[in-house]
C-alpha atoms as a PDB file:
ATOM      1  CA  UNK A   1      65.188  11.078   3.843  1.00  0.00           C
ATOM      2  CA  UNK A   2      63.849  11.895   0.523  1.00  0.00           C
ATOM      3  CA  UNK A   3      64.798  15.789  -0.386  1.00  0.00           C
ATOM      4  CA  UNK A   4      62.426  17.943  -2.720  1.00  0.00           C
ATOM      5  CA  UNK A   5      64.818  17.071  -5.907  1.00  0.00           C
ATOM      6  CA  UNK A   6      64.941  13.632  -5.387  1.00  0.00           C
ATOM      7  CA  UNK A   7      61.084  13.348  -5.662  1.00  0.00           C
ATOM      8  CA  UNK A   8      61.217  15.902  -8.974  1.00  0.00           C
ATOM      9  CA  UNK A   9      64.296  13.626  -9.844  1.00  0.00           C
ATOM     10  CA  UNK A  10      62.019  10.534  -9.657  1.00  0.00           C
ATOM     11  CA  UNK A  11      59.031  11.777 -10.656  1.00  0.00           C
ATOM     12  CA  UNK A  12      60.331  12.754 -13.699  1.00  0.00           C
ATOM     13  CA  UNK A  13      62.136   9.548 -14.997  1.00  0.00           C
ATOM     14  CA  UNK A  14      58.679   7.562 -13.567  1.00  0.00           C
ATOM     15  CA  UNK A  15      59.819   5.773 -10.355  1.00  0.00           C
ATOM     16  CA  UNK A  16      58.185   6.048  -6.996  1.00  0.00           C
ATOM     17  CA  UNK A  17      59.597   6.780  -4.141  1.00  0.00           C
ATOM     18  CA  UNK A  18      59.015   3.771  -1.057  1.00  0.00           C
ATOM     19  CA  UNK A  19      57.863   5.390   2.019  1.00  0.00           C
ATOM     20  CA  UNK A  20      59.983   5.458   4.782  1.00  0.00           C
ATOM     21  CA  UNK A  21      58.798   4.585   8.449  1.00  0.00           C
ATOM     22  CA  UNK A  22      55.230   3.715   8.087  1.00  0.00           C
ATOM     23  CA  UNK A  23      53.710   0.804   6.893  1.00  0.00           C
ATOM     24  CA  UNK A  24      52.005   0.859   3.267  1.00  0.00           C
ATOM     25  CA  UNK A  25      48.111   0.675   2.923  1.00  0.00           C
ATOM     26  CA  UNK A  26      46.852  -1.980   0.855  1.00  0.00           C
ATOM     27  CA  UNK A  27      46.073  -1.451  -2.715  1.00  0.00           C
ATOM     28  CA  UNK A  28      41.888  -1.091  -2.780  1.00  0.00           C
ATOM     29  CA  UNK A  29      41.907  -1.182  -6.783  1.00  0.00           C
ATOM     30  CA  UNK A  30      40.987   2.581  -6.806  1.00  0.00           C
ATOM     31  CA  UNK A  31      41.296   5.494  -5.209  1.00  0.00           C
ATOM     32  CA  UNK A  32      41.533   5.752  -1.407  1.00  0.00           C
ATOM     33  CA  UNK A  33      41.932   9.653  -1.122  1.00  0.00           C
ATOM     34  CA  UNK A  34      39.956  12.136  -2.680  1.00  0.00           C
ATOM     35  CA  UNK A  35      41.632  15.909  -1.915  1.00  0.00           C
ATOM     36  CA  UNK A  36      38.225  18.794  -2.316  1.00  0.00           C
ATOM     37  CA  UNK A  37      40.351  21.494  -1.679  1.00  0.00           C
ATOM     38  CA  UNK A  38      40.979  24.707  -4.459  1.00  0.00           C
ATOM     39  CA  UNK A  39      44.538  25.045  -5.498  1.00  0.00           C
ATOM     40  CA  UNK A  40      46.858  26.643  -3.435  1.00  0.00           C
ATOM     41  CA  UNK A  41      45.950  25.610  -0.578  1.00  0.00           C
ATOM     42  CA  UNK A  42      48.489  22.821   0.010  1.00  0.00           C
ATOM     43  CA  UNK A  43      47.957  20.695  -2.476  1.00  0.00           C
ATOM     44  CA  UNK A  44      51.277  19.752  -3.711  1.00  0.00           C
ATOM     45  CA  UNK A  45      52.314  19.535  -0.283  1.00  0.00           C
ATOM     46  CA  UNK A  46      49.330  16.636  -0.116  1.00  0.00           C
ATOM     47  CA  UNK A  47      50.470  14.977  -2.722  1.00  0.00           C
ATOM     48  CA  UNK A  48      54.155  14.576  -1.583  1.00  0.00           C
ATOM     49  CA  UNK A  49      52.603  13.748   1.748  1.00  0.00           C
ATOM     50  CA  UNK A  50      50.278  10.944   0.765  1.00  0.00           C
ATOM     51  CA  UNK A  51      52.643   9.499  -1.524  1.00  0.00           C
ATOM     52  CA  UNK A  52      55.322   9.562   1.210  1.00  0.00           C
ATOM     53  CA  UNK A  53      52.987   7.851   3.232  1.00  0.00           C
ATOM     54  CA  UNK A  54      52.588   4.926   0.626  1.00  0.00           C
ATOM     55  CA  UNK A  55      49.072   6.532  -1.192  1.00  0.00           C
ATOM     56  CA  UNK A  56      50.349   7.282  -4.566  1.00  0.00           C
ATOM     57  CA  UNK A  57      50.908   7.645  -6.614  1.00  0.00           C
ATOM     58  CA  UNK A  58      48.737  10.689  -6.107  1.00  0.00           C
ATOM     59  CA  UNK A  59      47.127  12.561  -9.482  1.00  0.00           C
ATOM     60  CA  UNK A  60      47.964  16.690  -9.752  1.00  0.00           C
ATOM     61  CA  UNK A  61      47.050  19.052 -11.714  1.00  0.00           C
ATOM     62  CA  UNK A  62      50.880  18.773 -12.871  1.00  0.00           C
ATOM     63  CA  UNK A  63      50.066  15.284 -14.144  1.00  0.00           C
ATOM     64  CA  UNK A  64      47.930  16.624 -17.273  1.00  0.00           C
ATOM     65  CA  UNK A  65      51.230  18.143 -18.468  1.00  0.00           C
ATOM     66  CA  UNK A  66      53.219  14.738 -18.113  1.00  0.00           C
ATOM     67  CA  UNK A  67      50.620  12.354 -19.385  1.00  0.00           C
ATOM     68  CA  UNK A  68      49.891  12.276 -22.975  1.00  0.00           C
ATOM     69  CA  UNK A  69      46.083  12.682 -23.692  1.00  0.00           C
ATOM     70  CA  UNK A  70      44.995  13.207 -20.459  1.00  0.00           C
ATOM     71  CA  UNK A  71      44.176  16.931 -21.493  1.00  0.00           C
ATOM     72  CA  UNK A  72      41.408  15.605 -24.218  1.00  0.00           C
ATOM     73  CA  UNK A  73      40.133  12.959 -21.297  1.00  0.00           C
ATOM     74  CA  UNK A  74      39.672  15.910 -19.784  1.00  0.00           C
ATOM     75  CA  UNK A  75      38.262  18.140 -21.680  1.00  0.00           C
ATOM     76  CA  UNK A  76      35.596  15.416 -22.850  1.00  0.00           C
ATOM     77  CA  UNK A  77      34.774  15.681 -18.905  1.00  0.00           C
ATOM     78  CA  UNK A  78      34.111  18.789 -18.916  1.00  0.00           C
ATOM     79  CA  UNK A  79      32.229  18.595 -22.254  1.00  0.00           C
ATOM     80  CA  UNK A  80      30.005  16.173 -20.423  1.00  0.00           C
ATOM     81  CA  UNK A  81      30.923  13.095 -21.980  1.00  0.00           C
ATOM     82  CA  UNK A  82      30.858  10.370 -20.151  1.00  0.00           C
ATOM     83  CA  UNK A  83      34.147   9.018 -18.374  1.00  0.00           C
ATOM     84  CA  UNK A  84      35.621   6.014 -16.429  1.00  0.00           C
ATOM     85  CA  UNK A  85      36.742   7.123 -13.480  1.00  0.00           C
ATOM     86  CA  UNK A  86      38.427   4.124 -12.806  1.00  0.00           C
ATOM     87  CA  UNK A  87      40.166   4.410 -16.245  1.00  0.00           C
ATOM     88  CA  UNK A  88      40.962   7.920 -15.602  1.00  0.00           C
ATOM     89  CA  UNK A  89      42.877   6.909 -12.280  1.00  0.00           C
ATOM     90  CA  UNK A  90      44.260   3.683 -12.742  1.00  0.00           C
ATOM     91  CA  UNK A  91      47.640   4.705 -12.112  1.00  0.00           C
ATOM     92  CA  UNK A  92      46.936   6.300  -9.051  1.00  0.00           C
ATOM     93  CA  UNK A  93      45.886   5.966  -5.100  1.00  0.00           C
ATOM     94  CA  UNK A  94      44.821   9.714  -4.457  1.00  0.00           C
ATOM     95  CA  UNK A  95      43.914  12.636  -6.419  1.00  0.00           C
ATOM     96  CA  UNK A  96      44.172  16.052  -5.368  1.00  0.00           C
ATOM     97  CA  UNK A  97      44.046  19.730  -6.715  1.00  0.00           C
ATOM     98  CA  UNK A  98      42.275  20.941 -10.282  1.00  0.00           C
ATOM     99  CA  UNK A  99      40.639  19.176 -12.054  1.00  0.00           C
ATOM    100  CA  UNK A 100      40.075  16.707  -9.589  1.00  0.00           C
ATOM    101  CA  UNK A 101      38.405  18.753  -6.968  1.00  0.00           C
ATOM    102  CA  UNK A 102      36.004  20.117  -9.050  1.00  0.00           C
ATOM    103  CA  UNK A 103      34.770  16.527  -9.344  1.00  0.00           C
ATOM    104  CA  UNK A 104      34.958  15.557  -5.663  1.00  0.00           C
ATOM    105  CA  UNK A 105      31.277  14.151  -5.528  1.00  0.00           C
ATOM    106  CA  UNK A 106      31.666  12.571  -8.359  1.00  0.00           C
ATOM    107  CA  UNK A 107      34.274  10.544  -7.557  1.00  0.00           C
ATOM    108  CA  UNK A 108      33.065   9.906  -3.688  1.00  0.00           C
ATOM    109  CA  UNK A 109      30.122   8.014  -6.089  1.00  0.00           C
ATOM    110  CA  UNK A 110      32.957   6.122  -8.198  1.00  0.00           C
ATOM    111  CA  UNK A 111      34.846   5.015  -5.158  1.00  0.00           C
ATOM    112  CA  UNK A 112      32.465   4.714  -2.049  1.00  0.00           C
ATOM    113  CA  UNK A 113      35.408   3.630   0.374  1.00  0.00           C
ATOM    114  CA  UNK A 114      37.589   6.285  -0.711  1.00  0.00           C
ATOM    115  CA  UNK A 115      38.189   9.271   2.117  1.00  0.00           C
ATOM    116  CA  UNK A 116      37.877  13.056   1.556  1.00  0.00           C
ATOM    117  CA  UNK A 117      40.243  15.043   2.213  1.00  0.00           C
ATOM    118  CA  UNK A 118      39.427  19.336   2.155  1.00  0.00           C
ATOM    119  CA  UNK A 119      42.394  21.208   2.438  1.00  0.00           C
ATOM    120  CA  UNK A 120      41.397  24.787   3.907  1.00  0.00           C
ATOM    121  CA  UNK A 121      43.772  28.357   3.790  1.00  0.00           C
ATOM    122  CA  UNK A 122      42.941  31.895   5.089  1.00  0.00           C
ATOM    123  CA  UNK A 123      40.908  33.156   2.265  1.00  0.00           C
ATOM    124  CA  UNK A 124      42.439  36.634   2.011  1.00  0.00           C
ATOM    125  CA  UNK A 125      46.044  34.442   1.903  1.00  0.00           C
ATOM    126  CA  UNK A 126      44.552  31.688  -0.548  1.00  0.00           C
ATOM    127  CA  UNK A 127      43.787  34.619  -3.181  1.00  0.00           C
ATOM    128  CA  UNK A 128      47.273  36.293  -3.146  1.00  0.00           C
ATOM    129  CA  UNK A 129      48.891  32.377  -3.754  1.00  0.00           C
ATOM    130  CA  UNK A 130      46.263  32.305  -6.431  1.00  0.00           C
ATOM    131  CA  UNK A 131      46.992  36.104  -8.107  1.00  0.00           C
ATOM    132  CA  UNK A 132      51.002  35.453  -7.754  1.00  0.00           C
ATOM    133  CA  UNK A 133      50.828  31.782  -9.206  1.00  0.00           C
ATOM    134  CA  UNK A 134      48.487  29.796 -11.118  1.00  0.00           C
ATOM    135  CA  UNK A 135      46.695  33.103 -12.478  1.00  0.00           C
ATOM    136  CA  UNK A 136      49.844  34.727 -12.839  1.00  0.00           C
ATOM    137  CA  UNK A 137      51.069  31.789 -15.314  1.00  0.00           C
ATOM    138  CA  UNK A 138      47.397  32.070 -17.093  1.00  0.00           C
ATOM    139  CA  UNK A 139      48.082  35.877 -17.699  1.00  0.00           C
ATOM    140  CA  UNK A 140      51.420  34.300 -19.327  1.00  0.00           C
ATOM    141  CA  UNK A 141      49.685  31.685 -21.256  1.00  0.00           C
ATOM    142  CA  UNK A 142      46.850  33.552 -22.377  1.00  0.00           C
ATOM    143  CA  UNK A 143      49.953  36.225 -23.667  1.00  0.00           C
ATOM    144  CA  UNK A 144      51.741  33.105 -25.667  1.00  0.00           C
ATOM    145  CA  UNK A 145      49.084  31.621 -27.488  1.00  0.00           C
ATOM    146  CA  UNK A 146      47.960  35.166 -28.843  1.00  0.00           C
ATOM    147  CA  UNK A 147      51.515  35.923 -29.908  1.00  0.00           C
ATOM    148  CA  UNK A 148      51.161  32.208 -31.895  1.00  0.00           C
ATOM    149  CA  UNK A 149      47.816  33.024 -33.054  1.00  0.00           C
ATOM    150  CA  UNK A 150      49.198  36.725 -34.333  1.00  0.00           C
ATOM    151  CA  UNK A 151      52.334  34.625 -36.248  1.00  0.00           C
ATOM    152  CA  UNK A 152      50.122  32.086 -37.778  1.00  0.00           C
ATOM    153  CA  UNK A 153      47.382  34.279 -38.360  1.00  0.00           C
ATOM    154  CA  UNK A 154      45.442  31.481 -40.061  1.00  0.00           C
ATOM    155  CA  UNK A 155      43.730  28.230 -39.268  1.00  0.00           C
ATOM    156  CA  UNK A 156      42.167  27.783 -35.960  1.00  0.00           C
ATOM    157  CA  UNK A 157      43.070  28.572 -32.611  1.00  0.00           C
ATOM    158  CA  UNK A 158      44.309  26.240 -30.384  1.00  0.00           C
ATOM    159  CA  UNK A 159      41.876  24.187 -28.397  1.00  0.00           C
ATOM    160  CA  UNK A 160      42.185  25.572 -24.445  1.00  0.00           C
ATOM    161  CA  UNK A 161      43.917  23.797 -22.167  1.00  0.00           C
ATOM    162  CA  UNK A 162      41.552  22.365 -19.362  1.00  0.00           C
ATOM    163  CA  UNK A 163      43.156  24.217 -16.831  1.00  0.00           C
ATOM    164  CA  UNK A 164      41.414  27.287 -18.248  1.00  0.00           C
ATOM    165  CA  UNK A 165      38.276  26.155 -17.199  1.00  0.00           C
ATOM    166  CA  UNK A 166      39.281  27.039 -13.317  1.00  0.00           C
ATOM    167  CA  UNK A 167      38.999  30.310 -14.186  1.00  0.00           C
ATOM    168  CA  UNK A 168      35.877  30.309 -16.754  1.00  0.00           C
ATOM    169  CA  UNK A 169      33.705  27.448 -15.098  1.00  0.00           C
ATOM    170  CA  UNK A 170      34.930  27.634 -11.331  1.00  0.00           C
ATOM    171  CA  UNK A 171      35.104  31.482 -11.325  1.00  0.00           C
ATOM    172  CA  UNK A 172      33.222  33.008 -14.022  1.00  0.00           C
ATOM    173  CA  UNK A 173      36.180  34.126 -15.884  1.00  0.00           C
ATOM    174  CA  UNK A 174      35.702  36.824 -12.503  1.00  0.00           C
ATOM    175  CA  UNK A 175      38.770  35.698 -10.682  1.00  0.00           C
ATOM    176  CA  UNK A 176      40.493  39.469 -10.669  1.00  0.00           C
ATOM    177  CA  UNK A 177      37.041  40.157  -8.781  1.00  0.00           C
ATOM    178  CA  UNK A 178      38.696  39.580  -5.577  1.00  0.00           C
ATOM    179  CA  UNK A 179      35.411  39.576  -3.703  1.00  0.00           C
ATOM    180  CA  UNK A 180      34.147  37.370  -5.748  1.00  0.00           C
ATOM    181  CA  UNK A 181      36.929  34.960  -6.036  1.00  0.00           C
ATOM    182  CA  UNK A 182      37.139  34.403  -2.414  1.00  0.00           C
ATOM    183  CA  UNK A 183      33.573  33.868  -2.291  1.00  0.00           C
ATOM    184  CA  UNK A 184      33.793  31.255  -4.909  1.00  0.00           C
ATOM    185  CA  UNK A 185      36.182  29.976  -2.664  1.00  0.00           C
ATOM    186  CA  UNK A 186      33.882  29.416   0.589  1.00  0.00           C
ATOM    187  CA  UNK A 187      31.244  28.438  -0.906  1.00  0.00           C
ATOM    188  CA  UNK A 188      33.091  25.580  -2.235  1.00  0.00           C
ATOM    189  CA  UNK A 189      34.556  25.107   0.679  1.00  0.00           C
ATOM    190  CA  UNK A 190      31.058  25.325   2.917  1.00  0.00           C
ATOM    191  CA  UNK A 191      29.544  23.011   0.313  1.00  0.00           C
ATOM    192  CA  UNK A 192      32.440  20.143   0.753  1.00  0.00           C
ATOM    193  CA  UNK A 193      31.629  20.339   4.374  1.00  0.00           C
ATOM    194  CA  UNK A 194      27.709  19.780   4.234  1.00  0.00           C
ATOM    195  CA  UNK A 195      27.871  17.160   1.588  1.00  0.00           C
ATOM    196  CA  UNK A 196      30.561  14.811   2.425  1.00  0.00           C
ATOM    197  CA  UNK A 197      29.599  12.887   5.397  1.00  0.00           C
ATOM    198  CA  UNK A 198      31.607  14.148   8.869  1.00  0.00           C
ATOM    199  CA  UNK A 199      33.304  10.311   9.290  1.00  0.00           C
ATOM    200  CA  UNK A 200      34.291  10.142   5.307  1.00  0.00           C
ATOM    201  CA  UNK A 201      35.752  14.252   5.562  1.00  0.00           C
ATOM    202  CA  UNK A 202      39.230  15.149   7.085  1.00  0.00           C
ATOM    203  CA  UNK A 203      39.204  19.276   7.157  1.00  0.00           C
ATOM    204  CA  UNK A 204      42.705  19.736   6.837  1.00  0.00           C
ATOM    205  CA  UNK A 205      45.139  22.854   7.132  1.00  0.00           C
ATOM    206  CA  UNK A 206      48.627  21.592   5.827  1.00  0.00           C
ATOM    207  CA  UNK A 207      50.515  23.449   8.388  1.00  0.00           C
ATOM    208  CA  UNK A 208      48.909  20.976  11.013  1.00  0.00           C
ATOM    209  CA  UNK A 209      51.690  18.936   9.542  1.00  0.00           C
ATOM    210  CA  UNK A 210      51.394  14.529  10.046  1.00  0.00           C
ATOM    211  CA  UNK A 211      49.394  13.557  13.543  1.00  0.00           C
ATOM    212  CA  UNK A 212      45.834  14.643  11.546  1.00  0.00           C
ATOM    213  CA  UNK A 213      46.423  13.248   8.590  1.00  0.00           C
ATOM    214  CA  UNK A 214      47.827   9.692   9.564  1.00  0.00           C
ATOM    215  CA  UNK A 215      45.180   9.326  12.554  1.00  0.00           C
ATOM    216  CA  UNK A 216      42.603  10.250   9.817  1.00  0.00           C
ATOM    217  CA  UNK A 217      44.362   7.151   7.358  1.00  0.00           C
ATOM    218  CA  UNK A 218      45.316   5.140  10.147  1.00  0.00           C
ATOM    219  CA  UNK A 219      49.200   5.171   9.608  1.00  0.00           C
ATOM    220  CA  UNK A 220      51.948   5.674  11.620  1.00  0.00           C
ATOM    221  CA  UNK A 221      53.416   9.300  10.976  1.00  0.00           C
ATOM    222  CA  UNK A 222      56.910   9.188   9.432  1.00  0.00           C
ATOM    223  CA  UNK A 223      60.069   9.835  10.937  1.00  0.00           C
ATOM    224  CA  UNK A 224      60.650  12.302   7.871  1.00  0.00           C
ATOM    225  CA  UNK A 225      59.590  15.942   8.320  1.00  0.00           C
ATOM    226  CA  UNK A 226      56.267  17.094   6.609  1.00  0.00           C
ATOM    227  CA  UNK A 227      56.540  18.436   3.151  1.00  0.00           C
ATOM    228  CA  UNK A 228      57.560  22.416   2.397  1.00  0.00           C
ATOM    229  CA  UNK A 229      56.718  23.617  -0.565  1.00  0.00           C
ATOM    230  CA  UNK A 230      53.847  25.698  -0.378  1.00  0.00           C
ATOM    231  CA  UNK A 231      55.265  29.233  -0.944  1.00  0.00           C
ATOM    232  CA  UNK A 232      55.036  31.218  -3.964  1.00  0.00           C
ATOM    233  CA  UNK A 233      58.935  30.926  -4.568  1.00  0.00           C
ATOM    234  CA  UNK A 234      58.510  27.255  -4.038  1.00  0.00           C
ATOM    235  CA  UNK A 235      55.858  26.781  -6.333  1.00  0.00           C
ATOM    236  CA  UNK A 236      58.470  28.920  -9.060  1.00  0.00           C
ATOM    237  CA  UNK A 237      60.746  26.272  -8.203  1.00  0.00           C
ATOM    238  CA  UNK A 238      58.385  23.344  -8.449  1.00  0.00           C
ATOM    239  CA  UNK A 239      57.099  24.380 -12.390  1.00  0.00           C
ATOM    240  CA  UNK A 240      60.477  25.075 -13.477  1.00  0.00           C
ATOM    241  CA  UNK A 241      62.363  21.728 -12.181  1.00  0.00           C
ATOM    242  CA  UNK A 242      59.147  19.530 -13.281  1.00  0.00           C
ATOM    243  CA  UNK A 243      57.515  21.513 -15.988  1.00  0.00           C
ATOM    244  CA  UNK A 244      60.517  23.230 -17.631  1.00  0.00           C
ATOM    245  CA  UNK A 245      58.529  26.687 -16.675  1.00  0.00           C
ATOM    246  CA  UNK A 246      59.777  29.912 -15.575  1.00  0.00           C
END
């Protein structure tokens, strides 16, 4: 069985890790899983899932960090440029989480075959992950880059990372608006659901663990136990073995 540092450990000198019990799905040329759902709300577990189950590797919001100029492909995406998706994801089988999700339709147009994949939470639940993690680490960010900004105190600022455009595009730069950030959240949600066709869409709770998600691929589910790693503390753990973050 493959533990949680063994995957960091791999991930992080650039092997993949071989599934285990289930036979691997033929390479399409593209993507064959695109993951709609908001951060927090299983994704990494997803992506450890998927890629056990031979679909990876899968693209994270992580991967910006690892990949060297994936940032600026990004943030000419955003900027409305336009982009090869296929490009983009070469690497990669699946893509879940930011940016990715924001782009969902998008890419159903890039890769017709590929399947959708919305990963739900309780909303009340998703926005305390959200507060204690990702927006946590922005209030952290946002705190660095004005204490470079005050030491340099010339030149210009740093261009923004495209992960800041969750909470100025996707939110409104509202997100501490916890009415409004959870209704950001089902309406994305709701909007998923009436645009991706019912046979193309698996809605998806993580804690449902394998039988959904392999019938909906059509694999057998591994002997290995689903993926854990959706807590807060895990998510601490997560950024500081792959990121080097606190």
């Amino acid at each position: 069985m493959h533990t949680f540092a063994a995957r960091i450990a791999a991930e992080r000198n650039g092997l993949a890790l071989s599934p285990s019990g289930v036979n691997s799905p033929g390479d399409s040329g593209g993507l064959n899983i695109i993951g709609a759902g908001f951060g927090r709300t299983g994704t990494m577990a997803l992506k450890l899932a998927l890629e056990q189950l031979g679909f990876g590797p899968c693209y994270h919001m992580t991967e910006i960090v690892k990949n060297s100029g994936h940032a600026r492909l990004w943030r000419a995406v955003h900027s409305g440029q336009a982009v090869s998706w296929p490009e983009l994801f070469a690497r990669y089988r699946a893509a879940v989480d930011w940016p990715a999700c924001h782009y969902y339709h998008e890419l159903m147009d890039a890769f017709p075959d590929a399947k959708v994949i919305l990963t739900i939470r309780d909303p009340d639940n998703w926005y305390d992950s959200m507060a204690n993690t990702l927006y946590s680490l922005k209030i952290a960010a946002d705190a660095r880059l004005l204490a470079r900004q005050e030491r340099l105190r010339a030149g210009p600022a740093p261009e923004a990372a495209p992960g800041r455009r969750i909470w100025e595009d996707t939110f409104s730069g509202r997100f501490e608006d916890r009415a409004h950030a959870i209704a950001v959240f089902e309406r994305h949600n709701a909007r998923v659901m009436q645009t991706v066709p019912a046979g193309r869409l698996l809605v998806y709770q993580v804690s449902e663990g394998w039988p959904p998600l392999c019938g909906f691929l059509g694999v057998e589910p591994p002997q290995e136990p689903f993926p854990q790693i959706n807590s807060t503390q895990s998510f601490r753990e997560y950024n500081h073995a792959q990121l080097g973050r606190p």
